[in-house]
PDB file of N, CA and C in Angstrom:
ATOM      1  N   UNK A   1     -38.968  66.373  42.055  1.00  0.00           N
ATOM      2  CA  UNK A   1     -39.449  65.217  42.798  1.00  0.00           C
ATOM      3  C   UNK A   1     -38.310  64.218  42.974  1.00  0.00           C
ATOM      4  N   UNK A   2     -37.913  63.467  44.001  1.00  0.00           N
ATOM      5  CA  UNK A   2     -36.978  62.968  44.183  1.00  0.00           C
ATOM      6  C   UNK A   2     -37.398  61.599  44.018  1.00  0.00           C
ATOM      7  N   UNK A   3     -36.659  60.429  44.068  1.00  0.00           N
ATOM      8  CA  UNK A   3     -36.746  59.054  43.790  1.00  0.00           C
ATOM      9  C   UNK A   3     -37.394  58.383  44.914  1.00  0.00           C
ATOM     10  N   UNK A   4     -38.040  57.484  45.322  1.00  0.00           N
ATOM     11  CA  UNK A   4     -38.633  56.644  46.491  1.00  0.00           C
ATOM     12  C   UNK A   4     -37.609  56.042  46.887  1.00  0.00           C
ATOM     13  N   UNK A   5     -36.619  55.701  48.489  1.00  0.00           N
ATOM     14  CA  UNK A   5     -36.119  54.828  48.412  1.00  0.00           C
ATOM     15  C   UNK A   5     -36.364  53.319  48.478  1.00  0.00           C
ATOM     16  N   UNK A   6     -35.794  52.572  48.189  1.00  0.00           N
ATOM     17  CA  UNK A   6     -35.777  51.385  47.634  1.00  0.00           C
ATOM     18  C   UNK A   6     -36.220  50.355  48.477  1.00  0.00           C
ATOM     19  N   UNK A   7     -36.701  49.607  49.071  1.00  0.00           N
ATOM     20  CA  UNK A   7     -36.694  48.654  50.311  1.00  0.00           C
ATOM     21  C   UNK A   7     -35.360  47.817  50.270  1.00  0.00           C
ATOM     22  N   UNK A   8     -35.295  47.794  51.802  1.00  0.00           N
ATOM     23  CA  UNK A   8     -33.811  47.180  51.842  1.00  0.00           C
ATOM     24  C   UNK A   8     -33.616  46.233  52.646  1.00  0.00           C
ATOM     25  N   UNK A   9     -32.796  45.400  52.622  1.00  0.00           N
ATOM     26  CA  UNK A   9     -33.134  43.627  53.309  1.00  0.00           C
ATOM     27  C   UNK A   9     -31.352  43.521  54.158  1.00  0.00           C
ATOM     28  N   UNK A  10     -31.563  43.047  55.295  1.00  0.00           N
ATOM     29  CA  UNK A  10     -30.358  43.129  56.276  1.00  0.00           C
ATOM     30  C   UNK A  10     -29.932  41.904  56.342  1.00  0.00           C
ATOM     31  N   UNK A  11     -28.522  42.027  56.045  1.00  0.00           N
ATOM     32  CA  UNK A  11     -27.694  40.323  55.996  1.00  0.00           C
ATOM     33  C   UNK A  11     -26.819  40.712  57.270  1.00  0.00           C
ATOM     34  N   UNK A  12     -26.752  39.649  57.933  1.00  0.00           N
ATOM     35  CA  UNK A  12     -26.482  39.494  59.402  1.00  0.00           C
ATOM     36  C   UNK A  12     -25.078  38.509  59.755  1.00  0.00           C
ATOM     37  N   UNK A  13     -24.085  38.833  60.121  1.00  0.00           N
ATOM     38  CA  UNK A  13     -23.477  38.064  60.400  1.00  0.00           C
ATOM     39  C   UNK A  13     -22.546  37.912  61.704  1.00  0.00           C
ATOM     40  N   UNK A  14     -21.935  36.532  61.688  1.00  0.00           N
ATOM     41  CA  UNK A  14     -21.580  36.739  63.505  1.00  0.00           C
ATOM     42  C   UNK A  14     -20.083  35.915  63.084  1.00  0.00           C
ATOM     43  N   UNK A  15     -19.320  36.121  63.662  1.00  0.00           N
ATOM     44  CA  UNK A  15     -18.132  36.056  63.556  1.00  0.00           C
ATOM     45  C   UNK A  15     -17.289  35.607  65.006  1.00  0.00           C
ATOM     46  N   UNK A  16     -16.952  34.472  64.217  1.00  0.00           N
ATOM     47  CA  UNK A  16     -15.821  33.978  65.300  1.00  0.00           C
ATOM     48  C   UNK A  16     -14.386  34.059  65.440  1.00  0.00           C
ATOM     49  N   UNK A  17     -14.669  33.068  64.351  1.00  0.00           N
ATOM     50  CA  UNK A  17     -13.410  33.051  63.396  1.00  0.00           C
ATOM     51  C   UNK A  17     -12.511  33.565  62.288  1.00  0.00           C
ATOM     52  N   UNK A  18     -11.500  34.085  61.945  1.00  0.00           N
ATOM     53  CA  UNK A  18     -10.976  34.968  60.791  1.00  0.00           C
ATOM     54  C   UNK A  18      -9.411  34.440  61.038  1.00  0.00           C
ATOM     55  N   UNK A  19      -8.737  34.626  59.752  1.00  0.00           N
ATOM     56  CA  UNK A  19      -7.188  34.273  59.633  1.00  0.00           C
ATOM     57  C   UNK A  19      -6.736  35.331  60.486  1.00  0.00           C
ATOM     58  N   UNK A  20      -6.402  34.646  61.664  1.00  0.00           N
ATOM     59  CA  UNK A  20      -5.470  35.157  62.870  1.00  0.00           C
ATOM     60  C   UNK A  20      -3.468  35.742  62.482  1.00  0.00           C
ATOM     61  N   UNK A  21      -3.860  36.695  62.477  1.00  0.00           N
ATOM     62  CA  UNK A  21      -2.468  37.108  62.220  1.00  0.00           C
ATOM     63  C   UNK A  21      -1.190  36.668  63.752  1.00  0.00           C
ATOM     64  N   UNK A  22      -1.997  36.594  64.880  1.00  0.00           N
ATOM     65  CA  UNK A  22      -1.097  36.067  65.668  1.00  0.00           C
ATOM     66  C   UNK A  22      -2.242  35.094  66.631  1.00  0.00           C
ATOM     67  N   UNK A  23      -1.445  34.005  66.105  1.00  0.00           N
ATOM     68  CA  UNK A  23      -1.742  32.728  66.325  1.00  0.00           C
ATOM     69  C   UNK A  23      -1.688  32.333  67.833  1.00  0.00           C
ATOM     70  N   UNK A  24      -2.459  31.959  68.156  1.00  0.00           N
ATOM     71  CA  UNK A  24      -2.781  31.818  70.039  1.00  0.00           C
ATOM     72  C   UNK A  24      -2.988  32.944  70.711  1.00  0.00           C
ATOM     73  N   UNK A  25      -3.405  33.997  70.527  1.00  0.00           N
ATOM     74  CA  UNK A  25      -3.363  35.201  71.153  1.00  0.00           C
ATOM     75  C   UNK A  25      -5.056  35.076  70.979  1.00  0.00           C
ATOM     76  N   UNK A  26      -5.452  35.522  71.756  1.00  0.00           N
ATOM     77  CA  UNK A  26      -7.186  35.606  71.554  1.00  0.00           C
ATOM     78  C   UNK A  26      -7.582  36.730  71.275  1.00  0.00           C
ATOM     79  N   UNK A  27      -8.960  37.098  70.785  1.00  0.00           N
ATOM     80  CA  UNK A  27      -9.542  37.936  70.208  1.00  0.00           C
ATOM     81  C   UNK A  27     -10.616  37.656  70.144  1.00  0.00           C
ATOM     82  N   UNK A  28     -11.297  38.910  70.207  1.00  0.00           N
ATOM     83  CA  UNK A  28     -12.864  38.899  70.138  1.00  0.00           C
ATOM     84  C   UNK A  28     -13.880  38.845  69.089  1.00  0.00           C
ATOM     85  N   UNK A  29     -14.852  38.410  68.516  1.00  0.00           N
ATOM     86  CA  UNK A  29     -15.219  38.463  67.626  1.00  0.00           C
ATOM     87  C   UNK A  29     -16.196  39.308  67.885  1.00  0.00           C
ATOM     88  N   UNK A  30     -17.390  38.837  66.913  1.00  0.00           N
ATOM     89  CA  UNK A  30     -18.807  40.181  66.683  1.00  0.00           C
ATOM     90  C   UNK A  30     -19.960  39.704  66.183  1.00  0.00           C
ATOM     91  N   UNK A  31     -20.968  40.726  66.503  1.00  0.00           N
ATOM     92  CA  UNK A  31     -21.586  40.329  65.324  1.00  0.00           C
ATOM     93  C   UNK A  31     -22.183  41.895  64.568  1.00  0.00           C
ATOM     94  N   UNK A  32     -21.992  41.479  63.327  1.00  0.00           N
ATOM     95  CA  UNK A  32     -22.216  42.820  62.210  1.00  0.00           C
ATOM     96  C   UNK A  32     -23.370  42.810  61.314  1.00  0.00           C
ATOM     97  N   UNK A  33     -23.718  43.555  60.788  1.00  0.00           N
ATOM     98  CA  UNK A  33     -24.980  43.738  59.704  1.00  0.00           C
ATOM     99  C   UNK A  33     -24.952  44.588  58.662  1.00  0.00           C
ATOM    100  N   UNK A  34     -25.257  44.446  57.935  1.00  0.00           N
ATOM    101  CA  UNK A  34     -25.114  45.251  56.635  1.00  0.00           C
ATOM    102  C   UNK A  34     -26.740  45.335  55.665  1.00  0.00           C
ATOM    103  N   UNK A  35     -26.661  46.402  55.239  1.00  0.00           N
ATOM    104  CA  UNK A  35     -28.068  46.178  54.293  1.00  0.00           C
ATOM    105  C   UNK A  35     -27.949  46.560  52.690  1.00  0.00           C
ATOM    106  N   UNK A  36     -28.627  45.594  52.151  1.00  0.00           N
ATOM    107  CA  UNK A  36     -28.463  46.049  50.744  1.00  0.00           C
ATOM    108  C   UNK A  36     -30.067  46.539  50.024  1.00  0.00           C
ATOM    109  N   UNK A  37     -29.927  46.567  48.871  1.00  0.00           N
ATOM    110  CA  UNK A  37     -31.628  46.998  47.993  1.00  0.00           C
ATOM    111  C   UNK A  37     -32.171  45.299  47.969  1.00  0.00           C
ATOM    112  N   UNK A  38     -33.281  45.487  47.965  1.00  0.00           N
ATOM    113  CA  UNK A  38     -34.441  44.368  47.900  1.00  0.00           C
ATOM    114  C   UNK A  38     -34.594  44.226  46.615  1.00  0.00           C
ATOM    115  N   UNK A  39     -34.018  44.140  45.641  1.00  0.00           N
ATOM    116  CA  UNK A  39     -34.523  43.907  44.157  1.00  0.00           C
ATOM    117  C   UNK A  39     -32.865  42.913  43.226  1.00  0.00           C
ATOM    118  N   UNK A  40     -33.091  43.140  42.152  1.00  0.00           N
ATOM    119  CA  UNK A  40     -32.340  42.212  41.817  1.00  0.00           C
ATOM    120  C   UNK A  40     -30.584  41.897  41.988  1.00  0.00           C
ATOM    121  N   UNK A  41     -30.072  43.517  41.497  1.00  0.00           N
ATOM    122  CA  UNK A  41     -29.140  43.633  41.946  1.00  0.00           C
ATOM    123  C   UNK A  41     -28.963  43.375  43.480  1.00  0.00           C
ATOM    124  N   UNK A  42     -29.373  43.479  44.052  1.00  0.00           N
ATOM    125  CA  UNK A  42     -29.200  44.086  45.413  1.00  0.00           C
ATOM    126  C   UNK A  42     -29.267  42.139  45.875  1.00  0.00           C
ATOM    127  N   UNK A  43     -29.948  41.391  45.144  1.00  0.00           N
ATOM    128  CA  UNK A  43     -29.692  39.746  45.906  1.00  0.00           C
ATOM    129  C   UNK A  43     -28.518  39.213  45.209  1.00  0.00           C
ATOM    130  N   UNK A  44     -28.164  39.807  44.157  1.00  0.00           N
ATOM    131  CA  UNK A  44     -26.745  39.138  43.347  1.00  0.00           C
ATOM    132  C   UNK A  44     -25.925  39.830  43.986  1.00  0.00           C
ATOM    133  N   UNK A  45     -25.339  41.045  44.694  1.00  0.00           N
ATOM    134  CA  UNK A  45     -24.731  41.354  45.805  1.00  0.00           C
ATOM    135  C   UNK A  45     -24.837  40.319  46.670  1.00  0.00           C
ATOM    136  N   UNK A  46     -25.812  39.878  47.747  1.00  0.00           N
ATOM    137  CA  UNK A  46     -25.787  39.321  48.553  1.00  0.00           C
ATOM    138  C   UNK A  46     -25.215  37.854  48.530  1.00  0.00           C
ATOM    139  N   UNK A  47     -25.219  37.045  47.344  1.00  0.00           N
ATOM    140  CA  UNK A  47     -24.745  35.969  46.722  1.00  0.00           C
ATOM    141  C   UNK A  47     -23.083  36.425  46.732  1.00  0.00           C
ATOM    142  N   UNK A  48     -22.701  37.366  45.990  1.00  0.00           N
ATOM    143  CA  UNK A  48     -21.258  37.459  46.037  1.00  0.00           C
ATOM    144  C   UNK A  48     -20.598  38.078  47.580  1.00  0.00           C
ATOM    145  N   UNK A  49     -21.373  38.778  48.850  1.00  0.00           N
ATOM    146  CA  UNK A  49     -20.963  39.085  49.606  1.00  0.00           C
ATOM    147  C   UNK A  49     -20.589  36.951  50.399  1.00  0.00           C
ATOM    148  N   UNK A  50     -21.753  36.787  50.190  1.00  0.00           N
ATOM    149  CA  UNK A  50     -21.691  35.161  50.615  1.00  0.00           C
ATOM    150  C   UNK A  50     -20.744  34.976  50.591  1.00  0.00           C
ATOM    151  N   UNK A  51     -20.229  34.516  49.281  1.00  0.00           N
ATOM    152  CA  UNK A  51     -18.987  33.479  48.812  1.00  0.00           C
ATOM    153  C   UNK A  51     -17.920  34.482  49.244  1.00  0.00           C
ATOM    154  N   UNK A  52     -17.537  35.448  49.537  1.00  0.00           N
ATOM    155  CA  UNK A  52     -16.466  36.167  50.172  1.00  0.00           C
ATOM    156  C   UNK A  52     -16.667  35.820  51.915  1.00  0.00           C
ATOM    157  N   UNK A  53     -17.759  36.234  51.961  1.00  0.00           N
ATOM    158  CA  UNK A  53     -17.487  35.481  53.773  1.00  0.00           C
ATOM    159  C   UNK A  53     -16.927  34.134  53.963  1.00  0.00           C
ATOM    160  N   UNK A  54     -17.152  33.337  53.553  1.00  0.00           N
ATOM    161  CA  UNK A  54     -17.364  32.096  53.751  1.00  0.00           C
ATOM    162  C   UNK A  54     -15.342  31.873  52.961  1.00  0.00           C
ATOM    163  N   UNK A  55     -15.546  32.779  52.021  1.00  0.00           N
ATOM    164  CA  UNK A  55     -13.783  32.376  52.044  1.00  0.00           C
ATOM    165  C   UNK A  55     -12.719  33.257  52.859  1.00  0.00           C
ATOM    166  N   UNK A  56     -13.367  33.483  54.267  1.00  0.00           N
ATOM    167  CA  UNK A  56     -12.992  34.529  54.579  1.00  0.00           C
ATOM    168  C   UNK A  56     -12.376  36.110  54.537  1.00  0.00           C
ATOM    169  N   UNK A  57     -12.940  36.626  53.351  1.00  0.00           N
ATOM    170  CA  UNK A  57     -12.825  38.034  52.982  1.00  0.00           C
ATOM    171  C   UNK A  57     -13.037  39.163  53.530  1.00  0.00           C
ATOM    172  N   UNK A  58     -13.989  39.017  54.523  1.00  0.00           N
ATOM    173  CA  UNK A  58     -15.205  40.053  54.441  1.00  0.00           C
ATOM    174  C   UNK A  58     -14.593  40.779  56.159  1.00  0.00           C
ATOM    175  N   UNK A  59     -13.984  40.123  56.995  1.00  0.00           N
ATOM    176  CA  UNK A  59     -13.519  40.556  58.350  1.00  0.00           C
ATOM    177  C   UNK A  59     -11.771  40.310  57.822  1.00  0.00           C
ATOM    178  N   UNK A  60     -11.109  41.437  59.253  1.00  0.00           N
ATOM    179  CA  UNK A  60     -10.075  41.139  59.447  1.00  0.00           C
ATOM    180  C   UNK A  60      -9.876  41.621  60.916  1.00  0.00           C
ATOM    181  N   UNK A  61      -8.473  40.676  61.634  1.00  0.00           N
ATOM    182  CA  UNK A  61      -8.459  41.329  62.788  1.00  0.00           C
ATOM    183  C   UNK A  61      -7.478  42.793  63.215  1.00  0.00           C
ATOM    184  N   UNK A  62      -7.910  43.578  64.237  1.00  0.00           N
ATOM    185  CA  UNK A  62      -6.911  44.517  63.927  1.00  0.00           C
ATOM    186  C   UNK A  62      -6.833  44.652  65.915  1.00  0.00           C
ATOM    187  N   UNK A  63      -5.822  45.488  65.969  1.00  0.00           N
ATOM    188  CA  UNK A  63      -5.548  45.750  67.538  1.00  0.00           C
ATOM    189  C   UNK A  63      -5.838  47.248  67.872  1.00  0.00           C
ATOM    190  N   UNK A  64      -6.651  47.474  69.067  1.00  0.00           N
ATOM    191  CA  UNK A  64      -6.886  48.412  69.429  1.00  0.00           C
ATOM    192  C   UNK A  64      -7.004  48.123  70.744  1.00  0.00           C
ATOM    193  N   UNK A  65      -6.022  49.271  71.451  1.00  0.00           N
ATOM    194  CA  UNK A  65      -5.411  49.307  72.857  1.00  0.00           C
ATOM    195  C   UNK A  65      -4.713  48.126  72.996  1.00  0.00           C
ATOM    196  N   UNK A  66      -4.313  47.134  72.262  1.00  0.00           N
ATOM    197  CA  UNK A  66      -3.335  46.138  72.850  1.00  0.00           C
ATOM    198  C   UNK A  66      -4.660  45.255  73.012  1.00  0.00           C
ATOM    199  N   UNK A  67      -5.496  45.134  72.411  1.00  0.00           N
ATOM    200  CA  UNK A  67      -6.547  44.269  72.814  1.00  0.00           C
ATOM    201  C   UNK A  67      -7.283  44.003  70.532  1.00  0.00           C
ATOM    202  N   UNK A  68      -6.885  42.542  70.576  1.00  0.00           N
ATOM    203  CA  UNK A  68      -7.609  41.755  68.771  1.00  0.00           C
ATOM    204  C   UNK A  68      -8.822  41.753  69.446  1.00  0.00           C
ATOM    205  N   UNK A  69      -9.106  42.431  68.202  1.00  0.00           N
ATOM    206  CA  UNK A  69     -11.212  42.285  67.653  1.00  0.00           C
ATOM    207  C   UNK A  69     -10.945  42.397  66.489  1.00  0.00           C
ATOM    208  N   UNK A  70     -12.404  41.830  65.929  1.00  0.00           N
ATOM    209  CA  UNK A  70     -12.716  41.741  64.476  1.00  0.00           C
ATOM    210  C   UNK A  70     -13.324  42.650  64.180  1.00  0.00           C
ATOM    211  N   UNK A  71     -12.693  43.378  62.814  1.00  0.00           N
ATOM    212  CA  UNK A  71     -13.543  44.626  61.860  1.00  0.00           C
ATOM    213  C   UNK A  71     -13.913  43.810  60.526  1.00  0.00           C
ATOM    214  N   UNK A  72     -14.741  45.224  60.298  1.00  0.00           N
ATOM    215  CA  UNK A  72     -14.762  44.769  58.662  1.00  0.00           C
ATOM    216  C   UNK A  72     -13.501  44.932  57.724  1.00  0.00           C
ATOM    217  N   UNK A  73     -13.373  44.270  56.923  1.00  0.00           N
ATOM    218  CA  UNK A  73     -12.388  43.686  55.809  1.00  0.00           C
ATOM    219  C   UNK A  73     -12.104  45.054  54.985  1.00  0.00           C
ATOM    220  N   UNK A  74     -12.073  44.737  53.574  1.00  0.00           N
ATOM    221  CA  UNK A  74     -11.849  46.170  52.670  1.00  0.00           C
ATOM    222  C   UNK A  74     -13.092  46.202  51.704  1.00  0.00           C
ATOM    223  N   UNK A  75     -13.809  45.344  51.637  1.00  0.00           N
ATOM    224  CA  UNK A  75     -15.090  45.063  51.443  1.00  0.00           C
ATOM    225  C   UNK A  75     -15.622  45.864  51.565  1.00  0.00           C
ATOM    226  N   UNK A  76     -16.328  47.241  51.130  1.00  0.00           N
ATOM    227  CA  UNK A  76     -17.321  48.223  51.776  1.00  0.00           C
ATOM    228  C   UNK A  76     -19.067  47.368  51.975  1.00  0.00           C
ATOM    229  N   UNK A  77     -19.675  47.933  52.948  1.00  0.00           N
ATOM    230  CA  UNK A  77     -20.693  47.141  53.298  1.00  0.00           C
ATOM    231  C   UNK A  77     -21.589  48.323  53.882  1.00  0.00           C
ATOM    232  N   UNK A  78     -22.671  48.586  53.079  1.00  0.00           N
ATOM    233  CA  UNK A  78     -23.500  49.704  54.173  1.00  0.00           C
ATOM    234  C   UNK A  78     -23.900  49.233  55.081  1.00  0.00           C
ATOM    235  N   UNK A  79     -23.874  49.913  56.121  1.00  0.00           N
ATOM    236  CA  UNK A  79     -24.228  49.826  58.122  1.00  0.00           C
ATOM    237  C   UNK A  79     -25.240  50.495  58.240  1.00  0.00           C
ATOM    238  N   UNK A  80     -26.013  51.020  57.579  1.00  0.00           N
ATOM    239  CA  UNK A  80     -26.902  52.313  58.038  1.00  0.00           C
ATOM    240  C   UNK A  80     -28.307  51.986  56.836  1.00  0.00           C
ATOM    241  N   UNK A  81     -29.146  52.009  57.419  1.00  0.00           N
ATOM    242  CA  UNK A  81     -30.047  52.773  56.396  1.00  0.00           C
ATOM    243  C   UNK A  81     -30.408  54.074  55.584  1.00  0.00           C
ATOM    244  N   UNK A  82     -29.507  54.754  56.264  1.00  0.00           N
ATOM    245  CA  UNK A  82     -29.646  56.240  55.684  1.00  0.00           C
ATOM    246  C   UNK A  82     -28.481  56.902  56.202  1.00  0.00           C
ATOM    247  N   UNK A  83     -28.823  57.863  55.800  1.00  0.00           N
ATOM    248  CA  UNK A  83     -27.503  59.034  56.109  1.00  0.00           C
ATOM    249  C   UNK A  83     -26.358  58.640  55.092  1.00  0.00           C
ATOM    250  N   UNK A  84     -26.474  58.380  53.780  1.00  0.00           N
ATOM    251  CA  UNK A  84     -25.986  58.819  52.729  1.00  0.00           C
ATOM    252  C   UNK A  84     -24.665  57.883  52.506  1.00  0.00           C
ATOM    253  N   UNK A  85     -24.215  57.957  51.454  1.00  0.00           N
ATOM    254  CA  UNK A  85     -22.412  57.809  51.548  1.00  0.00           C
ATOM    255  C   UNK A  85     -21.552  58.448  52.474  1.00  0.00           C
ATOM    256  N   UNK A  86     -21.505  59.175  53.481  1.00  0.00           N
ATOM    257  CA  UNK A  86     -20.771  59.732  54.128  1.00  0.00           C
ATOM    258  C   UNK A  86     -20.866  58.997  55.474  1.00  0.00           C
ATOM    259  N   UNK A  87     -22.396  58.139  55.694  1.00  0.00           N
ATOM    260  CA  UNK A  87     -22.374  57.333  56.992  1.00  0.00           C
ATOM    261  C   UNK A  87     -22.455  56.078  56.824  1.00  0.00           C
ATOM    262  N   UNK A  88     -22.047  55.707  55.888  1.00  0.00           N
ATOM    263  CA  UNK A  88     -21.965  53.565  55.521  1.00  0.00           C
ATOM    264  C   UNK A  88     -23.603  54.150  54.889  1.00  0.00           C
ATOM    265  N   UNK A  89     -24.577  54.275  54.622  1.00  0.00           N
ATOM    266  CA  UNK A  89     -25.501  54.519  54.477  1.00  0.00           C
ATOM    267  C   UNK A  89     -26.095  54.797  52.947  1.00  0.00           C
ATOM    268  N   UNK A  90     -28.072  54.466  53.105  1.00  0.00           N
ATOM    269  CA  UNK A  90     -28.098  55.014  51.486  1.00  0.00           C
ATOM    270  C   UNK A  90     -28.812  56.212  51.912  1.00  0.00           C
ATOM    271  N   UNK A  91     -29.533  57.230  50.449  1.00  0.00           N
ATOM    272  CA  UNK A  91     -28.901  56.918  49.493  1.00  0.00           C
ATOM    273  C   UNK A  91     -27.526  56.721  49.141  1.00  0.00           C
ATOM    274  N   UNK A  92     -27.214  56.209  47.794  1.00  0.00           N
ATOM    275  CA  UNK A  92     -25.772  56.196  47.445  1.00  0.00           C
ATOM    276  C   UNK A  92     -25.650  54.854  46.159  1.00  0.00           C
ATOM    277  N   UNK A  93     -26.158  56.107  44.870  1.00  0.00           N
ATOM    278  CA  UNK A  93     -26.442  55.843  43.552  1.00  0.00           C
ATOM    279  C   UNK A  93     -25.495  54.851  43.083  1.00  0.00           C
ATOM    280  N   UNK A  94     -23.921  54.818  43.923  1.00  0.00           N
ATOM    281  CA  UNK A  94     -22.775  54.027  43.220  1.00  0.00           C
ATOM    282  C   UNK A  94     -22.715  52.825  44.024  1.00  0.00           C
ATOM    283  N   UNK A  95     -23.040  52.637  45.019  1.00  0.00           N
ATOM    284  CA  UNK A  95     -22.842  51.488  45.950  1.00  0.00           C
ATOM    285  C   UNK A  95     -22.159  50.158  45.035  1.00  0.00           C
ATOM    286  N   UNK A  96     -23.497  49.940  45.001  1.00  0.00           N
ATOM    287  CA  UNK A  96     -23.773  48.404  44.246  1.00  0.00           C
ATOM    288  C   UNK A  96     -22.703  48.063  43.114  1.00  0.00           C
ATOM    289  N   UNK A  97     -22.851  49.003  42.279  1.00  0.00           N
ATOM    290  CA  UNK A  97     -21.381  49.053  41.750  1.00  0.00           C
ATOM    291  C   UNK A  97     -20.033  49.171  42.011  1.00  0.00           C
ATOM    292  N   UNK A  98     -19.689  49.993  43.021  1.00  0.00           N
ATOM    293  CA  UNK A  98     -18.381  49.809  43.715  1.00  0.00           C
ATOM    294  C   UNK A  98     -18.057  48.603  44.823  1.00  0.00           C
ATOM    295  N   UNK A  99     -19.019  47.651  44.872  1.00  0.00           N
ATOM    296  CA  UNK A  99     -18.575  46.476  46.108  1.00  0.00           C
ATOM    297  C   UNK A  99     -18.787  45.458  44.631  1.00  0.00           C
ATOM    298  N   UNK A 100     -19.544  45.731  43.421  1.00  0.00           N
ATOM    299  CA  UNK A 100     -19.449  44.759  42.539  1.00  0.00           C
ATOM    300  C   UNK A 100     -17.764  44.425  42.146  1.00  0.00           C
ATOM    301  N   UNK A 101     -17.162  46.094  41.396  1.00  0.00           N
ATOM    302  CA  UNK A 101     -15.837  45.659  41.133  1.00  0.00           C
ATOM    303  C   UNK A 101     -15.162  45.233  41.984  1.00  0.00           C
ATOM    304  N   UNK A 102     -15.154  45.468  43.846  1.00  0.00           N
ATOM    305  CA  UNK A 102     -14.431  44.423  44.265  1.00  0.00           C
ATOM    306  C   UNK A 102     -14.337  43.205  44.369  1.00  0.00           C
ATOM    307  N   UNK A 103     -15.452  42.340  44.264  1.00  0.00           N
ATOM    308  CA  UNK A 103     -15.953  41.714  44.569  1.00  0.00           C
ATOM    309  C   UNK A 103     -15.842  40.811  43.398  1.00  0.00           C
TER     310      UNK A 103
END
């Protein structure tokens, strides 16, 4: 019998701004989402993903085709509700723990 998954709650964010590696050049921003577990761990994540956005951690800009947009940072962040560790996704028993030690 396998485990129930967990209910999971989506933190949303939109992005303008990030430490510009070249200064006056424009770039696009976004907006991104990520989901974590609905239970305890899973809101003390969301508290420490906070205080990394907000000190700008969590994006960086990168160039593709000669054209700045904003990605995600080194921060891992699941994108998916499912489709495992192999797609940003759960399940994925270590998550919570591996964005803890970065974090």
């Amino acid at each position: 019998s396998g485990t129930a998954p967990q209910p999971l709650f989506k933190m949303s964010y939109s992005c303008s701004k990030v430490g510009d590696p070249h200064p006056g050049q424009p770039y696009k921003g976004g907006n991104f989402c990520a989901f974590l577990p609905n239970n305890e761990e899973g809101l003390m994540t969301a508290k420490l993903l906070k205080k990394a956005f907000e000190r700008g951690l969590t994006f960086q800009i990168k160039s593709y085709n000669g054209e700045e947009r904003v990605t995600w940072g080194f921060i891992p962040h699941k994108t998916s509700w499912d489709g495992g560790k192999a797609r940003n996704g759960y399940p994925d028993a270590q998550y919570l723990h591996e964005v803890g030690t970065v974090l």
